[in-house]
N, C-alpha and C. Protein backbone atom coordinates (compact mmCIF):
# COMPACT_ATOMS: atom_id res chain seq x y z
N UNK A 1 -54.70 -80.49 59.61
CA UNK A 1 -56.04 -80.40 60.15
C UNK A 1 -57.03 -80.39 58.99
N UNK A 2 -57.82 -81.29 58.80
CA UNK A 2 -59.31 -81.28 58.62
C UNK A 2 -60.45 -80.25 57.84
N UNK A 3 -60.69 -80.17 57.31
CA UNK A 3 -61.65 -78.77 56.62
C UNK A 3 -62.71 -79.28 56.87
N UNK A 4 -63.75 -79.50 57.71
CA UNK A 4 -65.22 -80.26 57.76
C UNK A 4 -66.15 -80.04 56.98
N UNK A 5 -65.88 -78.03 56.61
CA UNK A 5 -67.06 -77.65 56.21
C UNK A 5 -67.48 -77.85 54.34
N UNK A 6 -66.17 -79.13 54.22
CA UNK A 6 -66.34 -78.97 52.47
C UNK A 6 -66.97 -80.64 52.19
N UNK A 7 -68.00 -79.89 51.43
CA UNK A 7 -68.85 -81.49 51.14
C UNK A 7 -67.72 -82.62 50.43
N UNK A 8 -67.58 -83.67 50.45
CA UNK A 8 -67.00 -84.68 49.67
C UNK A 8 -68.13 -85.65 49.24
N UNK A 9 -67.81 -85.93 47.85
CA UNK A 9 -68.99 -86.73 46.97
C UNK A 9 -68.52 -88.08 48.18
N UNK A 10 -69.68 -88.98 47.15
CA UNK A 10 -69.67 -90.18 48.03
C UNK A 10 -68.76 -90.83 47.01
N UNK A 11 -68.36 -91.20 46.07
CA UNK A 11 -67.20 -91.69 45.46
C UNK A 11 -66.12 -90.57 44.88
N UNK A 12 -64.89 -91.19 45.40
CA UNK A 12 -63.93 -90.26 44.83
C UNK A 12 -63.05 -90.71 43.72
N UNK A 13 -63.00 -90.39 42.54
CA UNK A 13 -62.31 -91.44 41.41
C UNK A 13 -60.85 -91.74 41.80
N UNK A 14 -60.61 -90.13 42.50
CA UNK A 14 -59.02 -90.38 42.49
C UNK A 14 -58.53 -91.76 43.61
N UNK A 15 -59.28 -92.02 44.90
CA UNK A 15 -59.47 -92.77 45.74
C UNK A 15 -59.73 -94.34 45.35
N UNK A 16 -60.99 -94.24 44.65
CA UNK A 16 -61.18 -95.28 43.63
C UNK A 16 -59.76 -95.75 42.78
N UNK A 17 -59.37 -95.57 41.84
CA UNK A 17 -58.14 -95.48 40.99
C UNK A 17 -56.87 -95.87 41.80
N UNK A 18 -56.89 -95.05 43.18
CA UNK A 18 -55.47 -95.77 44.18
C UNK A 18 -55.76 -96.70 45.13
N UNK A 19 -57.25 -96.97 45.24
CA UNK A 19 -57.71 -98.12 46.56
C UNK A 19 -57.11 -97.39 47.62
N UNK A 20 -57.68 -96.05 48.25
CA UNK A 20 -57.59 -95.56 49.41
C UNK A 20 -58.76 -95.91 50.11
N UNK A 21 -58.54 -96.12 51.09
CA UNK A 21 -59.55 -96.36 52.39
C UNK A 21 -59.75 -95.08 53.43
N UNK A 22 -61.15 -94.68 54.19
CA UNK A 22 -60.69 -94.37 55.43
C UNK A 22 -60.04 -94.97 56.17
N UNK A 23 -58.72 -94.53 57.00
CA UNK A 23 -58.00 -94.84 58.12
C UNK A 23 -56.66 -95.33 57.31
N UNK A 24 -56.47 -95.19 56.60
CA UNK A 24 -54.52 -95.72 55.62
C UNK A 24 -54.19 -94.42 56.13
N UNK A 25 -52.95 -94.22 56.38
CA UNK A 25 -52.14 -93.11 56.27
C UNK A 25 -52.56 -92.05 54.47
N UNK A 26 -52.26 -92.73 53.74
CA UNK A 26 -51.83 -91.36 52.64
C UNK A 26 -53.78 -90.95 52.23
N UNK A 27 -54.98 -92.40 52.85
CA UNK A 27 -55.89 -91.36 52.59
C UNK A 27 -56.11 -90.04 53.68
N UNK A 28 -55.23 -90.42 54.92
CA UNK A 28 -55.73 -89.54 55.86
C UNK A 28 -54.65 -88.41 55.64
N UNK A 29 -53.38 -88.58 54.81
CA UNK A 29 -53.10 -87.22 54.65
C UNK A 29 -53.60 -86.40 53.17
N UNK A 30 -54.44 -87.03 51.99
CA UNK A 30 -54.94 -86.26 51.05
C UNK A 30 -56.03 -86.03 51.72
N UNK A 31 -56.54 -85.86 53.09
CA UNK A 31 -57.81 -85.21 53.02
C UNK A 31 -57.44 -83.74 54.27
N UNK A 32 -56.07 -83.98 54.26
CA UNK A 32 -55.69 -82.70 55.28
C UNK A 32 -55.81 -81.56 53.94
N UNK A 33 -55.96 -81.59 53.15
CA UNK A 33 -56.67 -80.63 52.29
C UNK A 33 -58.19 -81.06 51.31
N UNK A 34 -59.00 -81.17 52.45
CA UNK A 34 -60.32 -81.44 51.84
C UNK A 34 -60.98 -80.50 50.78
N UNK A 35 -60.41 -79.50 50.17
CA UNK A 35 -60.62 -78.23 49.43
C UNK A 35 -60.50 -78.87 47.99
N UNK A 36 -59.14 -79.19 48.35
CA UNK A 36 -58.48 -79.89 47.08
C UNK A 36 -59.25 -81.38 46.13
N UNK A 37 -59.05 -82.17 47.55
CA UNK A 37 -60.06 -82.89 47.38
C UNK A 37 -61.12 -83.47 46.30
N UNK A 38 -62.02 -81.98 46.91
CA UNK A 38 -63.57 -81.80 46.46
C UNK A 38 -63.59 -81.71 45.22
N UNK A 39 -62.75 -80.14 44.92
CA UNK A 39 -62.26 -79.55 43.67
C UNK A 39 -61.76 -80.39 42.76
N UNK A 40 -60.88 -81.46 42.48
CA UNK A 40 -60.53 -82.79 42.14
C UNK A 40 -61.99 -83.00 41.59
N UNK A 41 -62.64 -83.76 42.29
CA UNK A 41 -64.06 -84.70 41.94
C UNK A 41 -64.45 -83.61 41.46
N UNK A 42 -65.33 -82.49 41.64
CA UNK A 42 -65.96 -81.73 41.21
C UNK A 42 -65.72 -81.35 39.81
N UNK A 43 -64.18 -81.22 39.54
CA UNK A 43 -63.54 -81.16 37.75
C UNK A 43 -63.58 -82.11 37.37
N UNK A 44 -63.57 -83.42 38.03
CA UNK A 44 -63.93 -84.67 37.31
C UNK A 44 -65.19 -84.68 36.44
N UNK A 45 -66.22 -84.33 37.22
CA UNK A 45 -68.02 -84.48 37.63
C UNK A 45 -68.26 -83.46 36.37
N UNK A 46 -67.73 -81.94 36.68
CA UNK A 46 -67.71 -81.33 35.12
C UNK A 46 -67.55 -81.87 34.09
N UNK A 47 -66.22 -82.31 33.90
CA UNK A 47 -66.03 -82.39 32.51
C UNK A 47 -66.55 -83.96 32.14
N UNK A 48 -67.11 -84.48 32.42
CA UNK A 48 -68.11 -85.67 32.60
C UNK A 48 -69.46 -85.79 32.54
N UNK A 49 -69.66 -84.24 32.75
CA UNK A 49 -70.93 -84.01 32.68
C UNK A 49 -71.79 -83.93 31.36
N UNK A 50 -73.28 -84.25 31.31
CA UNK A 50 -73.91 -84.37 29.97
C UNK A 50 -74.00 -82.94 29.02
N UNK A 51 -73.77 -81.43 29.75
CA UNK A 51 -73.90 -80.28 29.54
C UNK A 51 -72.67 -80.13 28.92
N UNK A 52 -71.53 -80.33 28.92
CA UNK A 52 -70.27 -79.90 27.55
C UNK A 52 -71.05 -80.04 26.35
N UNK A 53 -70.91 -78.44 26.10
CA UNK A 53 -70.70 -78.12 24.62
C UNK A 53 -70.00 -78.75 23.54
N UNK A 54 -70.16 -79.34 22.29
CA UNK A 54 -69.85 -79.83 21.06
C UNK A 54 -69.04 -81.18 21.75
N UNK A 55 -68.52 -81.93 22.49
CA UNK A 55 -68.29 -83.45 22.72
C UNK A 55 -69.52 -83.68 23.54
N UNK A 56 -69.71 -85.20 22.28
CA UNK A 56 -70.64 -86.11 23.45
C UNK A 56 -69.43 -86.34 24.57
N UNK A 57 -70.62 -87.28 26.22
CA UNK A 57 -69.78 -87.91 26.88
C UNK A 57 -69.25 -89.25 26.75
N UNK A 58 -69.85 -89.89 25.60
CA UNK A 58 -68.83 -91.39 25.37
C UNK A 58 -67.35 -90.65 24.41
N UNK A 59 -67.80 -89.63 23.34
CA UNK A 59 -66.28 -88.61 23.13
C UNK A 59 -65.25 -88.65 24.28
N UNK A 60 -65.73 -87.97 25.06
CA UNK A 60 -64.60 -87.48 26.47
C UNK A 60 -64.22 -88.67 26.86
N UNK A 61 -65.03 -89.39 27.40
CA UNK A 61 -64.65 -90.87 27.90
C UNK A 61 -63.73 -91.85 27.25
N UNK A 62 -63.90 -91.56 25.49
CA UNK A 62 -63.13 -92.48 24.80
C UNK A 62 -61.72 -91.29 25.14
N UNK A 63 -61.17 -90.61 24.96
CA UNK A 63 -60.39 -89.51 25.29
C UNK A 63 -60.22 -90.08 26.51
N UNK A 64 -60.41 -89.77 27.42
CA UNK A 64 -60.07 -90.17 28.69
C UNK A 64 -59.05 -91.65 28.99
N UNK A 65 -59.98 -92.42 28.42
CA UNK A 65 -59.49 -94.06 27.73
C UNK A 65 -57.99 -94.09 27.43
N UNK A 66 -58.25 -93.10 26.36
CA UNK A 66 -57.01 -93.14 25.41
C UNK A 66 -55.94 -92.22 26.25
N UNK A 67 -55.83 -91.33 27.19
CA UNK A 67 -54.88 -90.39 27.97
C UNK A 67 -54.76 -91.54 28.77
N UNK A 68 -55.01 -92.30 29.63
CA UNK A 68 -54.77 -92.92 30.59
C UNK A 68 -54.24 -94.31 29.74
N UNK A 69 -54.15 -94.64 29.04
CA UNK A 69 -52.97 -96.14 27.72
C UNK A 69 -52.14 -95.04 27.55
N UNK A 70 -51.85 -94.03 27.25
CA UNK A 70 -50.51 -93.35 26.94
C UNK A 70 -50.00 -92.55 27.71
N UNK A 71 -50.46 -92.75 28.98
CA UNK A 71 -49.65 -91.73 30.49
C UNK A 71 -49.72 -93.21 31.16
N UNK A 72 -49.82 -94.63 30.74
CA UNK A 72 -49.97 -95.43 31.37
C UNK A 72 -50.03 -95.63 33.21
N UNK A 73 -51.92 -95.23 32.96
CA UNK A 73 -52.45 -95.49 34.46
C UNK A 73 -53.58 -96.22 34.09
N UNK A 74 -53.44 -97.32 34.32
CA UNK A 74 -53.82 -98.42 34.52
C UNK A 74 -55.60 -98.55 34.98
N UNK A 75 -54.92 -98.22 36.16
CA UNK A 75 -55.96 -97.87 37.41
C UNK A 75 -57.49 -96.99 36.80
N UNK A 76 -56.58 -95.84 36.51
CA UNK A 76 -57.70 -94.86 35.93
C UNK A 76 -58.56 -95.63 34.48
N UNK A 77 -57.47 -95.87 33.88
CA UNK A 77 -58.06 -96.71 32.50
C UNK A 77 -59.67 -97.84 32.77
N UNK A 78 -59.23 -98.18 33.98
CA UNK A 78 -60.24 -99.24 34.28
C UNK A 78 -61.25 -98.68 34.30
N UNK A 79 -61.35 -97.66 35.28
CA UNK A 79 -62.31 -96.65 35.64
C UNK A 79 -63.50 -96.05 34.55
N UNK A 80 -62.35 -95.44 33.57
CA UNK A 80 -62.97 -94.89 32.17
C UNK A 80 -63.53 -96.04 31.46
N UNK A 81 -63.08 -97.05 31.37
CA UNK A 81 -63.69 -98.05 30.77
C UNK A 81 -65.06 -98.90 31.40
N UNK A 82 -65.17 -98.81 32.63
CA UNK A 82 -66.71 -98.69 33.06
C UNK A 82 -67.50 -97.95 32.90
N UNK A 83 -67.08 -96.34 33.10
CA UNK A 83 -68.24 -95.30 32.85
C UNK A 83 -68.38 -95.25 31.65
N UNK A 84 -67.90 -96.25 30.29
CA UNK A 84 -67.94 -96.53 29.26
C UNK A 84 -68.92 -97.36 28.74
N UNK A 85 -68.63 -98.59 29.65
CA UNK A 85 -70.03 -99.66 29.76
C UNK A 85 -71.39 -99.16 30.13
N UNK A 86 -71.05 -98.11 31.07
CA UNK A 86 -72.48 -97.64 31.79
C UNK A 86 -73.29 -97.13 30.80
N UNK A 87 -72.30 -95.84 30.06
CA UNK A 87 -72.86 -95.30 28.88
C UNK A 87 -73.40 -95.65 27.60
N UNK A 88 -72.67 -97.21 27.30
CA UNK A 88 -73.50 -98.36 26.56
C UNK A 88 -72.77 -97.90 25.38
N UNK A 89 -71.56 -97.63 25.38
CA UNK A 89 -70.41 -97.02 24.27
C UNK A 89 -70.40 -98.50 23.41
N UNK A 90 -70.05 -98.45 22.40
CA UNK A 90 -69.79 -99.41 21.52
C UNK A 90 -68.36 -100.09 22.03
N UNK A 91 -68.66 -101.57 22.25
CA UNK A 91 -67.20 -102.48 22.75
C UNK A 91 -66.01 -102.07 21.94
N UNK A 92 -66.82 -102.56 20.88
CA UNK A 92 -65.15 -102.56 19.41
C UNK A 92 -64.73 -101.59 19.95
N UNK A 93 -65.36 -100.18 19.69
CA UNK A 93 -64.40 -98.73 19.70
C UNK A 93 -63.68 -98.85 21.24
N UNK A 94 -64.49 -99.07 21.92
CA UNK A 94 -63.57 -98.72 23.19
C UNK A 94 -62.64 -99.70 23.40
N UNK A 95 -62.58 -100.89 22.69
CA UNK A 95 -61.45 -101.61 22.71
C UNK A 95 -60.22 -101.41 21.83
N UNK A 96 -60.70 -100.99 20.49
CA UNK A 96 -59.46 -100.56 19.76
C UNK A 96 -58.95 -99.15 20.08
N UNK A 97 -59.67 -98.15 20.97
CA UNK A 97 -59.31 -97.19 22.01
C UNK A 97 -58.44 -97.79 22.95
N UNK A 98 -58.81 -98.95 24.00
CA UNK A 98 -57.90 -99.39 25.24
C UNK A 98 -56.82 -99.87 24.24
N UNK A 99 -56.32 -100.44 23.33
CA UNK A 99 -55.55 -101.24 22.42
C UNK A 99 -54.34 -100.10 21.95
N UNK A 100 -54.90 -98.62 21.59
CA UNK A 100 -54.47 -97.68 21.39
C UNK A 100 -54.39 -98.30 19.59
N UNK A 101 -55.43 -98.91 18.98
CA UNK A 101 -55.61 -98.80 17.38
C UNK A 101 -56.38 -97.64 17.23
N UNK A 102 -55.85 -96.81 17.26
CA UNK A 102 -56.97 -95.76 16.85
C UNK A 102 -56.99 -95.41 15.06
N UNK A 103 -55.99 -95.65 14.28
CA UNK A 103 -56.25 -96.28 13.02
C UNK A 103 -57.05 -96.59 12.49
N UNK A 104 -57.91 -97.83 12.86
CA UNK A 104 -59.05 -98.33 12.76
C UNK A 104 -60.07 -97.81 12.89
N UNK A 105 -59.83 -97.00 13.53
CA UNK A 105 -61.85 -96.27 13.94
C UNK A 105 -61.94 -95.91 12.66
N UNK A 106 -63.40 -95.95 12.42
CA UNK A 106 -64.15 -95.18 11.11
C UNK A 106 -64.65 -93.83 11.81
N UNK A 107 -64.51 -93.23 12.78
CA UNK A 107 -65.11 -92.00 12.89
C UNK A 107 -63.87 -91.25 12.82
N UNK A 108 -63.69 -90.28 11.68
CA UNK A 108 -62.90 -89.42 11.55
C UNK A 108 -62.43 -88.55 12.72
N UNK A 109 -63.14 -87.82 13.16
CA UNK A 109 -63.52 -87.01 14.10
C UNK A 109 -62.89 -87.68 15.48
N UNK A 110 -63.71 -88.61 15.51
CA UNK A 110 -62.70 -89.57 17.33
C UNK A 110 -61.31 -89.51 16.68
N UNK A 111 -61.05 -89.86 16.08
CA UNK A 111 -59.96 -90.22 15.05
C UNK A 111 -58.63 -88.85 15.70
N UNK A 112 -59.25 -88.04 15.00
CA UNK A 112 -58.83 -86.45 15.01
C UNK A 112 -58.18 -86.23 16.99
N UNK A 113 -59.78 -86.52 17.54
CA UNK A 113 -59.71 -86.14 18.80
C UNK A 113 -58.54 -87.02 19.87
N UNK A 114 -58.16 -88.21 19.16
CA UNK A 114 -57.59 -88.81 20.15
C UNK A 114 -56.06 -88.91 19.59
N UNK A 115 -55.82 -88.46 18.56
CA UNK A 115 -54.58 -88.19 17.67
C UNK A 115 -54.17 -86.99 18.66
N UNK A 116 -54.97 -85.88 18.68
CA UNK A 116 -54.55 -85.01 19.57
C UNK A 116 -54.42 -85.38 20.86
N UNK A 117 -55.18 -85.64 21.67
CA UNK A 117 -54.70 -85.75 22.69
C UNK A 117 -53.49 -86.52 23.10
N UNK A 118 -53.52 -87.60 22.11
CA UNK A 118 -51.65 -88.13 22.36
C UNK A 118 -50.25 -87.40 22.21
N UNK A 119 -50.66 -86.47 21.06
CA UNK A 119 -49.47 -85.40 21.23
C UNK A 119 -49.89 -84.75 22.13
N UNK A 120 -50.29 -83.74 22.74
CA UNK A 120 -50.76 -83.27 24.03
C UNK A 120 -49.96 -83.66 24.98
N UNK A 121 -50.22 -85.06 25.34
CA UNK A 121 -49.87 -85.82 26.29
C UNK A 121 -48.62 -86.90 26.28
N UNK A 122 -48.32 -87.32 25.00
CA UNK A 122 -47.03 -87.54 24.51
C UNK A 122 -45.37 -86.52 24.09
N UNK A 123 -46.54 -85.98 23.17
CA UNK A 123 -45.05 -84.59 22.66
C UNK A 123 -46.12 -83.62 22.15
N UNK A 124 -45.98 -82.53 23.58
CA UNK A 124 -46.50 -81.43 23.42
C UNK A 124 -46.64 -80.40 22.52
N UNK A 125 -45.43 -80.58 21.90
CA UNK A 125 -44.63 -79.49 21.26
C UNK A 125 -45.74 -79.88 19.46
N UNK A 126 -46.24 -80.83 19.05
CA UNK A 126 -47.00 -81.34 18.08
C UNK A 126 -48.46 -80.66 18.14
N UNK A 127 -49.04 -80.27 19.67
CA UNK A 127 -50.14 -79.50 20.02
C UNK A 127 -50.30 -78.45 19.12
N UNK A 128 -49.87 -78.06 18.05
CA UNK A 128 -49.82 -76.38 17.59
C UNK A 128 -50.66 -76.03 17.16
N UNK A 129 -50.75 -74.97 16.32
CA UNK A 129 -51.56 -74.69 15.41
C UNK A 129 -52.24 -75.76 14.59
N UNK A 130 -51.02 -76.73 13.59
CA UNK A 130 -51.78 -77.33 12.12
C UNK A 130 -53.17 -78.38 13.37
N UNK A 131 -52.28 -78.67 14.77
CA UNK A 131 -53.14 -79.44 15.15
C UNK A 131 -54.63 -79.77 15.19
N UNK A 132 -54.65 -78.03 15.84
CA UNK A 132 -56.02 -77.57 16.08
C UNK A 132 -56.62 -77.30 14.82
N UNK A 133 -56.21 -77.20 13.48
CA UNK A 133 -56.88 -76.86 12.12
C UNK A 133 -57.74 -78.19 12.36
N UNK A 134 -56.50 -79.00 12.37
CA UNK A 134 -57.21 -80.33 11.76
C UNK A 134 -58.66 -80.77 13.03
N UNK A 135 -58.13 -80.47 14.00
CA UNK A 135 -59.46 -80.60 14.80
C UNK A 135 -60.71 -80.26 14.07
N UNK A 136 -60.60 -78.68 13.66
CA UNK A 136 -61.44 -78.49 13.06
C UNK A 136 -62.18 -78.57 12.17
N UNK A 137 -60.97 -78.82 11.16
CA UNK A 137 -61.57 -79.54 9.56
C UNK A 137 -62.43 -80.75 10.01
N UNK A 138 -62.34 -81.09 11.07
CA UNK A 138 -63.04 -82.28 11.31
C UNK A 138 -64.56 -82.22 12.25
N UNK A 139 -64.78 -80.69 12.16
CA UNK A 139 -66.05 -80.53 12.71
C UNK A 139 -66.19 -79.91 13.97
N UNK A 140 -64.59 -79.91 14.66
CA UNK A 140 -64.86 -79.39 16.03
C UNK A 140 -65.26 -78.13 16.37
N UNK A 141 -66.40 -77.50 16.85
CA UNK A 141 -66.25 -75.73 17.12
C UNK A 141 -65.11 -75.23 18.13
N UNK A 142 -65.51 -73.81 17.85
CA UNK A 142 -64.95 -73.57 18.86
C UNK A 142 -64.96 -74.31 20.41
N UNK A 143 -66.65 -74.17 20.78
CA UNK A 143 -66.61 -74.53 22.56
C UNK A 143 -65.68 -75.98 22.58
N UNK A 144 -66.21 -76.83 21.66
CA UNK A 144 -65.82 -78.00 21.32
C UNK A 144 -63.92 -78.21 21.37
N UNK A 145 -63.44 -77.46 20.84
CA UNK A 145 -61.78 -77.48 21.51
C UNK A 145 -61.35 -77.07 22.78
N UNK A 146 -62.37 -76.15 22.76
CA UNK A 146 -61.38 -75.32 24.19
C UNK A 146 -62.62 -76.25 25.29
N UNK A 147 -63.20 -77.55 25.39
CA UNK A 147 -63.58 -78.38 26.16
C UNK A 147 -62.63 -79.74 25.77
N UNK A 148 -62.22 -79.97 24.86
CA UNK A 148 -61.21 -81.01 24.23
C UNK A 148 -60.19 -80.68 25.07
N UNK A 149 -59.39 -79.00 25.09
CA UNK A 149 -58.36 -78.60 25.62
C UNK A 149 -58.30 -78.71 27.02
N UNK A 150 -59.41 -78.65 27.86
CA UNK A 150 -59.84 -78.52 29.28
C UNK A 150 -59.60 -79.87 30.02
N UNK A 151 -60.66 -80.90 29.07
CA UNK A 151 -60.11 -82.12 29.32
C UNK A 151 -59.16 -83.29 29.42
N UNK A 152 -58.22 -82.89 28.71
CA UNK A 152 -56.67 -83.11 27.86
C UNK A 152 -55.99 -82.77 29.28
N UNK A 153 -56.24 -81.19 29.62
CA UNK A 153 -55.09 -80.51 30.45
C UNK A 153 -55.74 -81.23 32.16
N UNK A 154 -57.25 -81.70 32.36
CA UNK A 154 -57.94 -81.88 33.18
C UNK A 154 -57.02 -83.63 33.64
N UNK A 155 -57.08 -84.38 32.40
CA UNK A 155 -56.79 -86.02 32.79
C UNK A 155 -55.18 -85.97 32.90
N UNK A 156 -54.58 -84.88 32.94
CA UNK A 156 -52.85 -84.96 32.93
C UNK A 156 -52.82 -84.70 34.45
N UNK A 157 -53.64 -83.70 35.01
CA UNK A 157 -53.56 -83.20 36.15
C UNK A 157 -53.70 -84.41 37.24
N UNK A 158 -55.09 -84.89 36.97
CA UNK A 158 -55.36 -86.17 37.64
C UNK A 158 -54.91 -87.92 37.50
N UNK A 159 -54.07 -88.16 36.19
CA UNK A 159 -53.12 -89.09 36.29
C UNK A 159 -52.20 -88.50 37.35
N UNK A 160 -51.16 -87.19 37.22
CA UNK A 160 -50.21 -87.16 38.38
C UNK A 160 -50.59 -86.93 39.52
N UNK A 161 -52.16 -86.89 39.95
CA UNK A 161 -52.35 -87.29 41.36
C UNK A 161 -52.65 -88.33 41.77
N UNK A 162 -53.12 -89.58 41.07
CA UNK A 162 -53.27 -90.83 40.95
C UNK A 162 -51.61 -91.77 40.96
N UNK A 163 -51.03 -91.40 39.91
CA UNK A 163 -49.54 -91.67 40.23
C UNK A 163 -48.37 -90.93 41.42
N UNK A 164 -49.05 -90.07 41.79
CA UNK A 164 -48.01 -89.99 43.20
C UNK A 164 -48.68 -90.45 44.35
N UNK A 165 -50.05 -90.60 44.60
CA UNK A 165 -50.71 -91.32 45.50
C UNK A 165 -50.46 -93.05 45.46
N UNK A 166 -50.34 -93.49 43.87
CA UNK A 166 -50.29 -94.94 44.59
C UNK A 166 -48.73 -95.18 44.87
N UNK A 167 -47.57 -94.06 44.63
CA UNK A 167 -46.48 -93.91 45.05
C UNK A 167 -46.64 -94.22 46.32
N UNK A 168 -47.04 -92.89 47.07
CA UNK A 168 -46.95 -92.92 48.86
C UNK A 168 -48.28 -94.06 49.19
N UNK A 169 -48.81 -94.83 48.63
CA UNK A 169 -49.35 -95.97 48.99
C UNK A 169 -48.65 -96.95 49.30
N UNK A 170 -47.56 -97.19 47.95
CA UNK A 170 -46.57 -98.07 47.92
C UNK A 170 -45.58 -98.31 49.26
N UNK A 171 -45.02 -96.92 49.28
CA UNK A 171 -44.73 -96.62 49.90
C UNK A 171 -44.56 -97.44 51.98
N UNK A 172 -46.17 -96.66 52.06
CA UNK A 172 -46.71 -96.92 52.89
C UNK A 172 -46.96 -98.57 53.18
N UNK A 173 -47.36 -99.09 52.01
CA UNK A 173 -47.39 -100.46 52.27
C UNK A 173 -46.17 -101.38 52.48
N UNK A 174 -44.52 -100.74 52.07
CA UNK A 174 -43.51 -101.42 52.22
C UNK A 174 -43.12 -101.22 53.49
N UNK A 175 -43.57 -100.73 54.17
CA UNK A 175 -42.92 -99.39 55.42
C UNK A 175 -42.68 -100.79 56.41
């Protein structure tokens, strides 16, 4: 059953990202928890937002970019790479970002930020301590990691709801 009383934005990324429709089966069973939902977009909409402390939002976005080429989702990648264009991000970078050259960048710092998030999201166990030094040697503050960290732990959450949704899409569409 239904939750009526919880607002839903008018675009939903995760929806967007799997090509759910009203009236498919698996959109009409992710909205038997419309709570969830909301909460979803709403952590999207945060950490996206122009108000994060110490990352710009073409930062997060190139981050975002780069979690979705190495949890390979596709879908989402596309996504980040428009609200990329919107933001008027520099092509090169966000291409040797989609490319996963991150080598190449001249900004130390992106450099830093997206090194981490691949161990993060590749081999966790690399996340440690020297990690976070080096974050820092590279300028990050405090708010500035533990919003790096938020977002990292934020785009893992929402690749595996994006990848088990276009599962039971699949699914649904072989049926």
């Amino acid at each position: 059953m239904t939750n009526l009383s919880v607002a839903l934005p008018a675009i939903d990324v995760v929806d967007d990202a799997v090509s759910l429709a009203p009236g498919q089966p698996t959109w009409t069973l992710r909205r038997q928890r419309d709570k969830v939902v909301a909460a979803t977009q709403s952590s999207h909409d945060a950490m996206f937002s122009h108000a994060v402390e110490g990352l710009t939002r073409t930062e997060r976005l190139l981050v975002a970019l780069h979690a979705c080429r190495v949890s390979h989702a596709p879908n989402l990648a596309a996504r980040y790479r428009e609200e990329l264009a919107a933001e008027k991000a520099d092509v090169a970078v966000a291409d040797a970002v989609e490319r996963g050259d991150i080598a190449s960048l001249a900004d130390a710092r992106l450099r830093a930020m997206l090194d981490f998030a691949g161990k993060l999201i590749a081999r966790p166990i690399e996340g440690d301590r020297a990690a976070i030094e080096a974050l820092a040697a590279h300028g990050l503050s405090t708010p500035a990691l533990v919003a790096l960290g938020q977002l990292i732990a934020f785009l893992s959450y929402q690749v595996r709801v994006v990848a088990g949704l276009q599962a039971l899409a699949a699914a649904e569409a072989s049926a």
